[in-house]
N, C-alpha and C. Protein backbone atom coordinates (compact mmCIF):
# COMPACT_ATOMS: atom_id res chain seq x y z
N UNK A 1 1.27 -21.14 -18.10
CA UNK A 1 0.81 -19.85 -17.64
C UNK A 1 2.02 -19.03 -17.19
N UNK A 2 1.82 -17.95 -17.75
CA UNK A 2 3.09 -16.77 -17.25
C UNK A 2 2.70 -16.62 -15.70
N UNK A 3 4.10 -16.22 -15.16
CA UNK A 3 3.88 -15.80 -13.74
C UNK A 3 4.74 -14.55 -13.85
N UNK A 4 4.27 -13.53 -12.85
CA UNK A 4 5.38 -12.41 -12.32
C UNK A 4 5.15 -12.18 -10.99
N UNK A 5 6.16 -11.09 -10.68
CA UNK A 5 6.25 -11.44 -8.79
C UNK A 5 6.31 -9.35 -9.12
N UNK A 6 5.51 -9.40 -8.37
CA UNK A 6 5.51 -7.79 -7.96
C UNK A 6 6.14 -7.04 -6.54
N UNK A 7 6.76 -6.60 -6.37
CA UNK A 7 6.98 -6.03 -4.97
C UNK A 7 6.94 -4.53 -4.51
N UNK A 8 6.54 -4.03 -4.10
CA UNK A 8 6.28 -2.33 -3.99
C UNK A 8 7.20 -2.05 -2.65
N UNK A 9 8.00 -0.77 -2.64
CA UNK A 9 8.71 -0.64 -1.47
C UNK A 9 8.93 0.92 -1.24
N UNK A 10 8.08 1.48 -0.34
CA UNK A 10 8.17 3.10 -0.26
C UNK A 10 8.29 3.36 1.06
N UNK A 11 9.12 4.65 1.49
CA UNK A 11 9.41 5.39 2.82
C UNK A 11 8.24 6.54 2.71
N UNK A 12 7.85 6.49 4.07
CA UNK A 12 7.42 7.80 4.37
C UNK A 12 7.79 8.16 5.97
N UNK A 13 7.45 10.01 5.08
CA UNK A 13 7.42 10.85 6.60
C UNK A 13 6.49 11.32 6.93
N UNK A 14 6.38 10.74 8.03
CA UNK A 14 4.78 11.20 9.07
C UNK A 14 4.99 11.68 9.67
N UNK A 15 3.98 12.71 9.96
CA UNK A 15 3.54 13.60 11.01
C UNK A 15 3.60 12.96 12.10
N UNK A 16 4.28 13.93 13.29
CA UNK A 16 4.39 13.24 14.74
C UNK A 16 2.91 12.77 15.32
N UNK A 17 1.76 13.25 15.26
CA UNK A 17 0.73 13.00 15.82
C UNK A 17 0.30 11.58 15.18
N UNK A 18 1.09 11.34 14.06
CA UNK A 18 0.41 9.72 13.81
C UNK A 18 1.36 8.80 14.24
N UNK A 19 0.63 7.46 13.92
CA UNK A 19 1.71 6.77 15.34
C UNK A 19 1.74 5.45 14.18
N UNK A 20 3.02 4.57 14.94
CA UNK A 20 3.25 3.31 13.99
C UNK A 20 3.50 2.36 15.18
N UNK A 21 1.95 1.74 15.29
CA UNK A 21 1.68 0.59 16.80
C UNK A 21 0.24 -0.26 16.35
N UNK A 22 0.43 -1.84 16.50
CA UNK A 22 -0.82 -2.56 16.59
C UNK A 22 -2.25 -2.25 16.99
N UNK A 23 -2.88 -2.33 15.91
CA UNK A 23 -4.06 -2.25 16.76
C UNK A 23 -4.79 -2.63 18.03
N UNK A 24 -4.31 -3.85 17.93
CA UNK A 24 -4.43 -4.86 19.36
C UNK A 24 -2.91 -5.86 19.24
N UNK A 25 -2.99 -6.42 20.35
CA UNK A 25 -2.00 -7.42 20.42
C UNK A 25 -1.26 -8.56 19.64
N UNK A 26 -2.47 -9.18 18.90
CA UNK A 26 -2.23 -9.87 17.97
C UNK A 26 -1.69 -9.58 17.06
N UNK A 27 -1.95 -8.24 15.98
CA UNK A 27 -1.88 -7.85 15.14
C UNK A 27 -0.61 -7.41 14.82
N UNK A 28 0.03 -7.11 13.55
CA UNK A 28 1.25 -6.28 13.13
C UNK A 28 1.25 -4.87 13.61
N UNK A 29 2.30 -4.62 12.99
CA UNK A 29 1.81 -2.97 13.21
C UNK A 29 1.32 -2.09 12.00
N UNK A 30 0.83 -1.08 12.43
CA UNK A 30 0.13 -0.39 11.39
C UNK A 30 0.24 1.08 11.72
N UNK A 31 -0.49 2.07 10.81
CA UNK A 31 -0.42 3.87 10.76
C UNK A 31 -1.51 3.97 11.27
N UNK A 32 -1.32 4.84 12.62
CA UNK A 32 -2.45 5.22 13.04
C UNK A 32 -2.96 6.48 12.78
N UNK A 33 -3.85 7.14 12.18
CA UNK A 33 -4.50 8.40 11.50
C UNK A 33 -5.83 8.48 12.53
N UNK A 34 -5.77 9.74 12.95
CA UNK A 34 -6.78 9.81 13.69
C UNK A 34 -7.92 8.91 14.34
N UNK A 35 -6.88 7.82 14.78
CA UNK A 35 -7.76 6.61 15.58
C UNK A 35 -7.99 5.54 14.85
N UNK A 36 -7.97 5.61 14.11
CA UNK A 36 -8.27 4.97 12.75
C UNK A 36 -6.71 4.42 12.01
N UNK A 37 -6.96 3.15 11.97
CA UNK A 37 -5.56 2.04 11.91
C UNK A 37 -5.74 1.65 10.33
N UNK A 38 -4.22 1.80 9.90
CA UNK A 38 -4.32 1.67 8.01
C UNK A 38 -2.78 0.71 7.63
N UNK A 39 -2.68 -0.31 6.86
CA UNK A 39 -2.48 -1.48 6.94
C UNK A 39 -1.50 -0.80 5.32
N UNK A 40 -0.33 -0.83 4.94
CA UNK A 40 0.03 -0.61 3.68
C UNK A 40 -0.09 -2.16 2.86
N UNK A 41 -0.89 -1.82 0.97
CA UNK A 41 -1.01 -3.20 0.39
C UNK A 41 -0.75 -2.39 -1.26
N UNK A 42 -0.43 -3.60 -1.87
CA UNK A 42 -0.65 -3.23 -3.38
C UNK A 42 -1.79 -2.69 -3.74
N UNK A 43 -2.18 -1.68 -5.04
CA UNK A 43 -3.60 -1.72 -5.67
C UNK A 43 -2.65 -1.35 -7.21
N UNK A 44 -3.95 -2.21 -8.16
CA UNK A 44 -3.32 -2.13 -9.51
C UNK A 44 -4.13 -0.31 -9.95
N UNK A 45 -3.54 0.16 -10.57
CA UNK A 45 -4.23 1.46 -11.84
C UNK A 45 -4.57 0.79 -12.97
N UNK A 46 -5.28 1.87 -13.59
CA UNK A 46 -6.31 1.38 -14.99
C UNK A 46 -5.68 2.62 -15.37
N UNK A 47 -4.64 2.68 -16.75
CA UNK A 47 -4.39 3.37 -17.53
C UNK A 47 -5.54 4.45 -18.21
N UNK A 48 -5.64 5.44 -18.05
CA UNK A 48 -6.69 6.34 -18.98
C UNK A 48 -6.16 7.27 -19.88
N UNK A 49 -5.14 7.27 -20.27
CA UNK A 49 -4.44 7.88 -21.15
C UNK A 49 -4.17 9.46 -21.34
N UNK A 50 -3.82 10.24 -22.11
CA UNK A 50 -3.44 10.94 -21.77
C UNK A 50 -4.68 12.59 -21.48
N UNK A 51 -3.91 13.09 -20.53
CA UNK A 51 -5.25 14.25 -20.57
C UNK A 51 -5.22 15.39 -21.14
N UNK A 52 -5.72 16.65 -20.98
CA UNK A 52 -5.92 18.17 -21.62
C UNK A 52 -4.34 18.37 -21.63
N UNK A 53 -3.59 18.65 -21.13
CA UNK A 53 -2.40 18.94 -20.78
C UNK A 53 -1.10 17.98 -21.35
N UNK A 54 -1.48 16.46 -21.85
CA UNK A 54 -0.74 15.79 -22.40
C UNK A 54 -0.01 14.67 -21.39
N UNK A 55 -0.44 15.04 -20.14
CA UNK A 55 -0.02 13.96 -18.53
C UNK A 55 -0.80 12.54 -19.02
N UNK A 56 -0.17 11.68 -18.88
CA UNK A 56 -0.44 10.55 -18.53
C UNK A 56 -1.25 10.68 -17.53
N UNK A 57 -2.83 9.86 -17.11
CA UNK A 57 -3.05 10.07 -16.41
C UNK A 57 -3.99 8.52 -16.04
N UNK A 58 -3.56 7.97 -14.68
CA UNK A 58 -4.28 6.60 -13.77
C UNK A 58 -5.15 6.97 -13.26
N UNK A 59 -5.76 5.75 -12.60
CA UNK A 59 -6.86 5.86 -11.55
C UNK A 59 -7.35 4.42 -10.91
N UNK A 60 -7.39 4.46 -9.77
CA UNK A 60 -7.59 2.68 -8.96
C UNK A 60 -8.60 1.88 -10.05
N UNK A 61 -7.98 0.93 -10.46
CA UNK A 61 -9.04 -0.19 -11.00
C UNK A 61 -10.20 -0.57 -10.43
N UNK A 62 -11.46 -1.07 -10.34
CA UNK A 62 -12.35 -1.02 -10.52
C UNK A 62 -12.11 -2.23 -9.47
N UNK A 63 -13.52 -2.63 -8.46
CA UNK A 63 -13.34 -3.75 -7.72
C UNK A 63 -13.00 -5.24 -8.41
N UNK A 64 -13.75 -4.85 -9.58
CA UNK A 64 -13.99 -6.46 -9.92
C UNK A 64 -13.14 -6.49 -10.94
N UNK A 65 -11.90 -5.43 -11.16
CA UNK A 65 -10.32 -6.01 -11.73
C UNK A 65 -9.78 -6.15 -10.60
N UNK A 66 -9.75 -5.20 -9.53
CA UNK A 66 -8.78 -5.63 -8.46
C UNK A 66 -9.25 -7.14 -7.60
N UNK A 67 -10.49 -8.01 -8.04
CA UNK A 67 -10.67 -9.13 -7.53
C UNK A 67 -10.22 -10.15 -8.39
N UNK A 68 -10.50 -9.50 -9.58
CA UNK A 68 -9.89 -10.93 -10.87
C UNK A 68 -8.09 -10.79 -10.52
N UNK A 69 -7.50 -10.07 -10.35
CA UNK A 69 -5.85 -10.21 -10.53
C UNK A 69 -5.61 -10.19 -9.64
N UNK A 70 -6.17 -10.03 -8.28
CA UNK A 70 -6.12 -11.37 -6.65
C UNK A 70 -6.30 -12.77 -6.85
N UNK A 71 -7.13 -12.74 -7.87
CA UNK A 71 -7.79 -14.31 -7.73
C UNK A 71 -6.24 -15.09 -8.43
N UNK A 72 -5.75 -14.48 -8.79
CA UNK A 72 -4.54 -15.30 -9.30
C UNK A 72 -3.53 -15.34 -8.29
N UNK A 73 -3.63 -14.38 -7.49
CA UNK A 73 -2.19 -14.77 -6.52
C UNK A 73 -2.45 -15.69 -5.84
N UNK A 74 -0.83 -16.50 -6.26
CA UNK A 74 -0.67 -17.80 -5.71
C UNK A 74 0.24 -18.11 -4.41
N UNK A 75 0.97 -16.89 -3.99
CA UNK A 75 1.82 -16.86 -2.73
C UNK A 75 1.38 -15.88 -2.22
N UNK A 76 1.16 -16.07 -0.62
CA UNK A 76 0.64 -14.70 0.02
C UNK A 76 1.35 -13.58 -0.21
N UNK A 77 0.17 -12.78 0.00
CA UNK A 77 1.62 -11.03 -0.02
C UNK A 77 1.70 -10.84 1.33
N UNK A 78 2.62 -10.34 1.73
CA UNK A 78 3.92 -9.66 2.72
C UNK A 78 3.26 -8.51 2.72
N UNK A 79 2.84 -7.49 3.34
CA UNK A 79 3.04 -6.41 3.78
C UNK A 79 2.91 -6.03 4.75
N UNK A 80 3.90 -5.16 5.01
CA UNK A 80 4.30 -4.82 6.72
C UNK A 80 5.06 -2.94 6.49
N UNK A 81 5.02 -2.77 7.98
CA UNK A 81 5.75 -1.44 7.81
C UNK A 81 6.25 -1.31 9.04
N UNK A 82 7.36 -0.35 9.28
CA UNK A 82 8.77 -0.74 10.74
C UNK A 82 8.83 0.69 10.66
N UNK A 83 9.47 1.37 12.01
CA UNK A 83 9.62 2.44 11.94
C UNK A 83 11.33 2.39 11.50
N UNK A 84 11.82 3.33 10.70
CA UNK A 84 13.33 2.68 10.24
C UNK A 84 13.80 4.13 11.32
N UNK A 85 14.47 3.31 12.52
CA UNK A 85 15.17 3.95 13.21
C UNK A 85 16.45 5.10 12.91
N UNK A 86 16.70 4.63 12.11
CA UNK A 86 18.21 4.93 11.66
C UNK A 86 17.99 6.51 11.23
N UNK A 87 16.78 7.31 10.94
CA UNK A 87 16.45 8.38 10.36
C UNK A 87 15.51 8.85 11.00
N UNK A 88 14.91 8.26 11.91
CA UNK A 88 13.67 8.94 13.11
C UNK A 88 14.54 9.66 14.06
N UNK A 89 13.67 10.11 14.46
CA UNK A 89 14.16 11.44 15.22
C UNK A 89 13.52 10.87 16.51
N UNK A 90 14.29 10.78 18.23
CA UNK A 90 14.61 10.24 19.20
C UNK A 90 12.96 10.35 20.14
């Protein structure tokens, strides 16, 4: 069986009113959006090809692809998010 290893790695800039803190104690940290706590993870696209305009154009796969190509991962995924100091503002 083929294997591949995927890794996704993106910066963002948030708005001061959202915050990057645990939900509770236990937990990692996460984006807080209006009270409401959001966790960054992979999701695969379903190619739909091209549109009126000639764009390539995706859209989130369907539950029960995004459960079949989970069901294969064999090492947990990692995802986490840090505030990267080095470019935040004080």
């Amino acid at each position: 069986m083929k294997k591949i290893r995927t890794r996704v790695a993106y910066e963002l800039e948030i708005p001061d009113q959202w915050k990057v803190l645990p939900p509770s104690e236990d937990e990692t940290e996460g984006l807080m959006i209006d009270g409401k706590f959001y966790q960054p993870a992979i999701t695969w696209l379903e190619y739909k090809g091209k549109d009126a305009e000639g764009c390539e154009t995706w859209e989130s796969a369907d539950d029960d692809t995004q459960n079949l190509i989970f069901d294969h991962i064999r090492n947990q995924i990692e995802c986490s998010i840090r505030q990267i100091k080095k470019f935040s503002a004080p």
